[in-house]
Structure formats: C-alpha cells, structure tokens
C-alpha atoms as a PDB file:
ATOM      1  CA  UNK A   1       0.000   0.000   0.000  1.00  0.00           C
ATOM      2  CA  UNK A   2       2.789   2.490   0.780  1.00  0.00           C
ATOM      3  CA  UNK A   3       4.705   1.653  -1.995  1.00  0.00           C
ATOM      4  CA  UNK A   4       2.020   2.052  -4.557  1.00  0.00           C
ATOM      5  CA  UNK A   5       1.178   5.606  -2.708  1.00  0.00           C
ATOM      6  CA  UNK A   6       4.743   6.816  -3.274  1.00  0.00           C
ATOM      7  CA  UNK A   7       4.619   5.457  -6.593  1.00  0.00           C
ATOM      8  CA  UNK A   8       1.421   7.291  -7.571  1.00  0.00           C
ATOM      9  CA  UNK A   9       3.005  10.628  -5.585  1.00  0.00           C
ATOM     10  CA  UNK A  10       6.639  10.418  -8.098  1.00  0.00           C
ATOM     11  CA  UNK A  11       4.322   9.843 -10.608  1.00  0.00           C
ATOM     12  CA  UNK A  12       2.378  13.188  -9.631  1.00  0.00           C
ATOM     13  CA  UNK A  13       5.601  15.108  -9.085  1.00  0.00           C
ATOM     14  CA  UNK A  14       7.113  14.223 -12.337  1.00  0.00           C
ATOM     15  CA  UNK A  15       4.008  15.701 -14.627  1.00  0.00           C
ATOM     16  CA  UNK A  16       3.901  18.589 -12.393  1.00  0.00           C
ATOM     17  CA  UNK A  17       7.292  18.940 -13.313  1.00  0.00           C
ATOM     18  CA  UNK A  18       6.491  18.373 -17.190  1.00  0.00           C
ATOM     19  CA  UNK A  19       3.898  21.089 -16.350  1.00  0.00           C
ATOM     20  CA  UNK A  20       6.479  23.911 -14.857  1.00  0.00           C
ATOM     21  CA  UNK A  21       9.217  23.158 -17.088  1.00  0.00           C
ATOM     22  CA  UNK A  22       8.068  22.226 -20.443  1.00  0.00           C
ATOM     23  CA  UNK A  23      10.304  20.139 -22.668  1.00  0.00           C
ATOM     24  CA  UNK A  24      11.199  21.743 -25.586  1.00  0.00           C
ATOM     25  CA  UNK A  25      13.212  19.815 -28.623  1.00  0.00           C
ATOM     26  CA  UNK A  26      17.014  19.756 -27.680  1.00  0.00           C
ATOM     27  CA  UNK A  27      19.061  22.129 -29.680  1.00  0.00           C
ATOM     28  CA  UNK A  28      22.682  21.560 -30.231  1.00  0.00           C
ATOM     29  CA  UNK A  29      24.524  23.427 -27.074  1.00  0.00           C
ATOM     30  CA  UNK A  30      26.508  26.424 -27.859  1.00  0.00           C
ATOM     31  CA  UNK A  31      29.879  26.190 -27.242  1.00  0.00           C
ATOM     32  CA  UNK A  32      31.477  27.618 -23.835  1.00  0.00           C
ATOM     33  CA  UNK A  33      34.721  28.891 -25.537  1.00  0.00           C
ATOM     34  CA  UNK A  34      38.224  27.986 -27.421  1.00  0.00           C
ATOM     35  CA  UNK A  35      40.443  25.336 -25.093  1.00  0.00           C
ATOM     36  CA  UNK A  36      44.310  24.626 -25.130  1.00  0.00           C
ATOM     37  CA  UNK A  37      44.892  21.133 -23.492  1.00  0.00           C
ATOM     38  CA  UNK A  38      48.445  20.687 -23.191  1.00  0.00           C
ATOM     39  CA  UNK A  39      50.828  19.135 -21.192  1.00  0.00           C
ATOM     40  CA  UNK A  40      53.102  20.933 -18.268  1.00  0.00           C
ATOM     41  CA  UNK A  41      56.821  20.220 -18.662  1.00  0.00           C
ATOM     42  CA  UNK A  42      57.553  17.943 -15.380  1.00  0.00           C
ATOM     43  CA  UNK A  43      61.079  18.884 -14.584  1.00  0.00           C
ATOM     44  CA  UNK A  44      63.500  17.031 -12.301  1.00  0.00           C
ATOM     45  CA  UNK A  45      66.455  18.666 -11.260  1.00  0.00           C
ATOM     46  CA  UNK A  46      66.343  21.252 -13.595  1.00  0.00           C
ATOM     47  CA  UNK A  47      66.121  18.825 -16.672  1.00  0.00           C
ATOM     48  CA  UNK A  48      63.150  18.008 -18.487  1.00  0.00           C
ATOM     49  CA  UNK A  49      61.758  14.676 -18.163  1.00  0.00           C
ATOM     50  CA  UNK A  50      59.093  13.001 -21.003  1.00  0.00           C
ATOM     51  CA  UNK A  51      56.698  10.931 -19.677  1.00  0.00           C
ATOM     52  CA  UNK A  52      54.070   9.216 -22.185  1.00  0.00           C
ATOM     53  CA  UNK A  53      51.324   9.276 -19.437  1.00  0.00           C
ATOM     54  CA  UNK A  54      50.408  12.890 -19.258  1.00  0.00           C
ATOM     55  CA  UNK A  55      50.624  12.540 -23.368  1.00  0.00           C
ATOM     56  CA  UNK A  56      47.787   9.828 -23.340  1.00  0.00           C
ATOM     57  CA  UNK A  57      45.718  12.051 -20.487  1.00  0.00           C
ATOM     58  CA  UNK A  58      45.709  15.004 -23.176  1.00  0.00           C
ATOM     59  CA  UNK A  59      44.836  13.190 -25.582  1.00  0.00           C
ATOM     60  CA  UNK A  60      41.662  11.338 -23.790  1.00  0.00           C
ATOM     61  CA  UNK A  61      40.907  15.160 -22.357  1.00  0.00           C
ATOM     62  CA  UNK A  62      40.865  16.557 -26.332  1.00  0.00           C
ATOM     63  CA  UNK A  63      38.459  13.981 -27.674  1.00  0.00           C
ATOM     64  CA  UNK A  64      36.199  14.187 -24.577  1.00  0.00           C
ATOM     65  CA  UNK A  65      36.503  18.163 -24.372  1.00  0.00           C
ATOM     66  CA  UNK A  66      32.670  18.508 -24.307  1.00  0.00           C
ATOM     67  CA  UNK A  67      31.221  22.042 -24.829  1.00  0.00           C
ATOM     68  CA  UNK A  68      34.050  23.091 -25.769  1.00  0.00           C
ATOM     69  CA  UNK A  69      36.393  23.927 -29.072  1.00  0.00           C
ATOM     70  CA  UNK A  70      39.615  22.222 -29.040  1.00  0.00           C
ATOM     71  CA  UNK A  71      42.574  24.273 -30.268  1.00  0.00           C
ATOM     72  CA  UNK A  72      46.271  24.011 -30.370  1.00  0.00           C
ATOM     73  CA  UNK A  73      47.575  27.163 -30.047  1.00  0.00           C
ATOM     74  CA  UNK A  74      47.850  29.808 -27.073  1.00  0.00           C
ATOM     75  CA  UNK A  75      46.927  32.786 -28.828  1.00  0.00           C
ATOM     76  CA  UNK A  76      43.236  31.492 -30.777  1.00  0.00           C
ATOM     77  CA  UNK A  77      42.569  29.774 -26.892  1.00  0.00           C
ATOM     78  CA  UNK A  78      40.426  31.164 -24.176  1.00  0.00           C
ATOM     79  CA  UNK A  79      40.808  28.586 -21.579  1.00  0.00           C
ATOM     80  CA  UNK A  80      43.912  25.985 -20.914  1.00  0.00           C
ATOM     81  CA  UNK A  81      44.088  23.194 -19.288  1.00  0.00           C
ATOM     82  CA  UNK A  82      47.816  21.804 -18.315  1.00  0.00           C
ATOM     83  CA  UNK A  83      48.092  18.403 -17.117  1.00  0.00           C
ATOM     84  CA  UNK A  84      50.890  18.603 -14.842  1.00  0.00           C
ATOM     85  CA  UNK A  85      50.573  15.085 -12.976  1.00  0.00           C
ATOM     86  CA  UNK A  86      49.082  11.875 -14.090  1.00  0.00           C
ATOM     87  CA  UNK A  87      50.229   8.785 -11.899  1.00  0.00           C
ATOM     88  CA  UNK A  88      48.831   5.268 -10.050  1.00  0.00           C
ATOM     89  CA  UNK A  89      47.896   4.859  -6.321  1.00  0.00           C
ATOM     90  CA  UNK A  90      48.183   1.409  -5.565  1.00  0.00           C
ATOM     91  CA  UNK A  91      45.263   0.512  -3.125  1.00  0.00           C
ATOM     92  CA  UNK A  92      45.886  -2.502  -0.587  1.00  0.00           C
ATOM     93  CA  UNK A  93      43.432  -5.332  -2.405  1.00  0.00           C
ATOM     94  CA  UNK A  94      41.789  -3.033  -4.502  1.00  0.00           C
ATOM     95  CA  UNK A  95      42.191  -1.809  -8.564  1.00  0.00           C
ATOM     96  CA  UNK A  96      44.925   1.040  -8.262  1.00  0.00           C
ATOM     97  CA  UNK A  97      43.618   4.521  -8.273  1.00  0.00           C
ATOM     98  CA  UNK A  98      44.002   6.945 -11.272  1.00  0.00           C
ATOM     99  CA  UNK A  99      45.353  10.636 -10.212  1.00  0.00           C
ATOM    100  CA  UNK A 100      45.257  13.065 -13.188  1.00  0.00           C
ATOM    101  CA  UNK A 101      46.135  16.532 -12.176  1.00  0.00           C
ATOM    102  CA  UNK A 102      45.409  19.716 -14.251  1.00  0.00           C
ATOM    103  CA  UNK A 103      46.226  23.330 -14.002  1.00  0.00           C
ATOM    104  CA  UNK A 104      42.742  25.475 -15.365  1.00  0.00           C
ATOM    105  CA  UNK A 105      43.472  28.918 -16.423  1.00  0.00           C
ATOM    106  CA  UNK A 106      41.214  31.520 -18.221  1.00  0.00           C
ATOM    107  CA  UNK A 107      42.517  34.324 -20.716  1.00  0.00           C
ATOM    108  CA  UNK A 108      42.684  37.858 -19.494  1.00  0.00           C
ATOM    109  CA  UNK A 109      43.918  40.051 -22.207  1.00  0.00           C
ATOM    110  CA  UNK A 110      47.260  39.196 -23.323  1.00  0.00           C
ATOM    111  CA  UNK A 111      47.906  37.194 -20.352  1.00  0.00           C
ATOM    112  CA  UNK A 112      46.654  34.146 -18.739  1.00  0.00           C
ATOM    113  CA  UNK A 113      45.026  34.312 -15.076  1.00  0.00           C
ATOM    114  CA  UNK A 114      45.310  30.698 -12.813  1.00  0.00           C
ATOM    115  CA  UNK A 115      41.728  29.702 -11.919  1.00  0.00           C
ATOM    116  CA  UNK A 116      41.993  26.144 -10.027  1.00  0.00           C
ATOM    117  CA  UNK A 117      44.291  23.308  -9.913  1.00  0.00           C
ATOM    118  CA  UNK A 118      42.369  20.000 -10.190  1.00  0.00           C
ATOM    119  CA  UNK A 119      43.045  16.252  -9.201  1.00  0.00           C
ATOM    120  CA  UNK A 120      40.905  13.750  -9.501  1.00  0.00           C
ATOM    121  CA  UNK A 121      40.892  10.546  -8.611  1.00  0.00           C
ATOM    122  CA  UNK A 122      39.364   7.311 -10.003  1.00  0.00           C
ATOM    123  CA  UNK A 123      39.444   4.142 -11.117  1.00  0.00           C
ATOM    124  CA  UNK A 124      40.296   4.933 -15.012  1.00  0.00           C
ATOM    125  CA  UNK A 125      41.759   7.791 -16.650  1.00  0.00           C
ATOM    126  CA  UNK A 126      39.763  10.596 -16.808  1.00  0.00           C
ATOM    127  CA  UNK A 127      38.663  13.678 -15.572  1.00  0.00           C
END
C-alpha cells in the first residue's frame, strides 16, 4: 500500500514537473569557448623529463573536451588546461587509483590568469 502511494506521488511530481518546465526539442549546445589542453613540462632537477602518461591524459581530455572547441595554439585559446601530474595509487586489495592533475586557467587580455588546480581521482583515466 505504501509503496504504490509513493509510486502514484513520483508519478504526480514528475508531470507537475512536465507542467512547470516544459520540454522543448534539444538544440545543439553552444559552445562555452576555445580550449588549449596541453601538457606541463615535469622537470627534475632542472632537466626536463618526457613521460608518455600525461601525453595519453591530453589526448583522452581533447576527444572528450565537451562544450568546448579544441585548439592548439595559445593565442586562438580562451581557456587551458595543463596536465601537470598523471600517476597510479596502488590501493591494498583493490584496482589502483588513477590521479590526473590539471592546471585550469582563463585568458585575461594578453595574459593568462590561474583559476583552479584539479586532481581527480578514479578508477580509469579521466577527468
């Protein structure tokens, strides 16, 4: 009996929903802006160091990029993203953990303004 009366009150809620916010045909979204993804250049003690993971992690990040325009050049970018740290956590019996770590920074004029460094961590590559 109670199940079927919060069944019947969802029910309710959702066309009253329907009712206050109409559904309308889905447009393609516009676009939030031009976005660099490039890698930072890890340095250890004072000599650059390549590393193939943070490669792969821009690469995933550029063909998931969403709302946004890829592009690979500072000066036609808006935003930038600089992955600066991708490594594995080992977890005691578990899958090891993912860390990507990126640097977010927005264009102000000629120069580039930090927002918010990022990590996340999962269980696959990806942010």
């Amino acid at each position: 009996m109670r199940r079927r009366l919060l069944q019947s009150i969802g029910v309710l809620l959702a066309i009253g929903c329907l009712a206050v916010f109409p559904v309308t045909p889905v447009e393609a979204a516009p676009k939030l802006g031009k976005i660099l993804i490039k890698v930072g250049s890890p340095e250890a003690g004072g000599q650059q160091v390549f590393d193939a993971g943070p490669e792969d992690t821009v690469k995933d990040l550029k063909r998931r990029a969403g709302a946004f325009v890829v592009v690979d050049d500072d000066a036609s970018a808006e935003f930038r993203m600089i992955v600066v740290g991708r490594e594995d956590t080992p977890m005691a019996g578990q899958q090891t953990a993912k860390r990507v770590t990126v640097i977010l920074s927005v264009r102000d004029g000629t120069s580039w303004t930090q927002g918010v460094k990022i990590t996340k961590v999962t269980s696959t590559w990806g942010l």
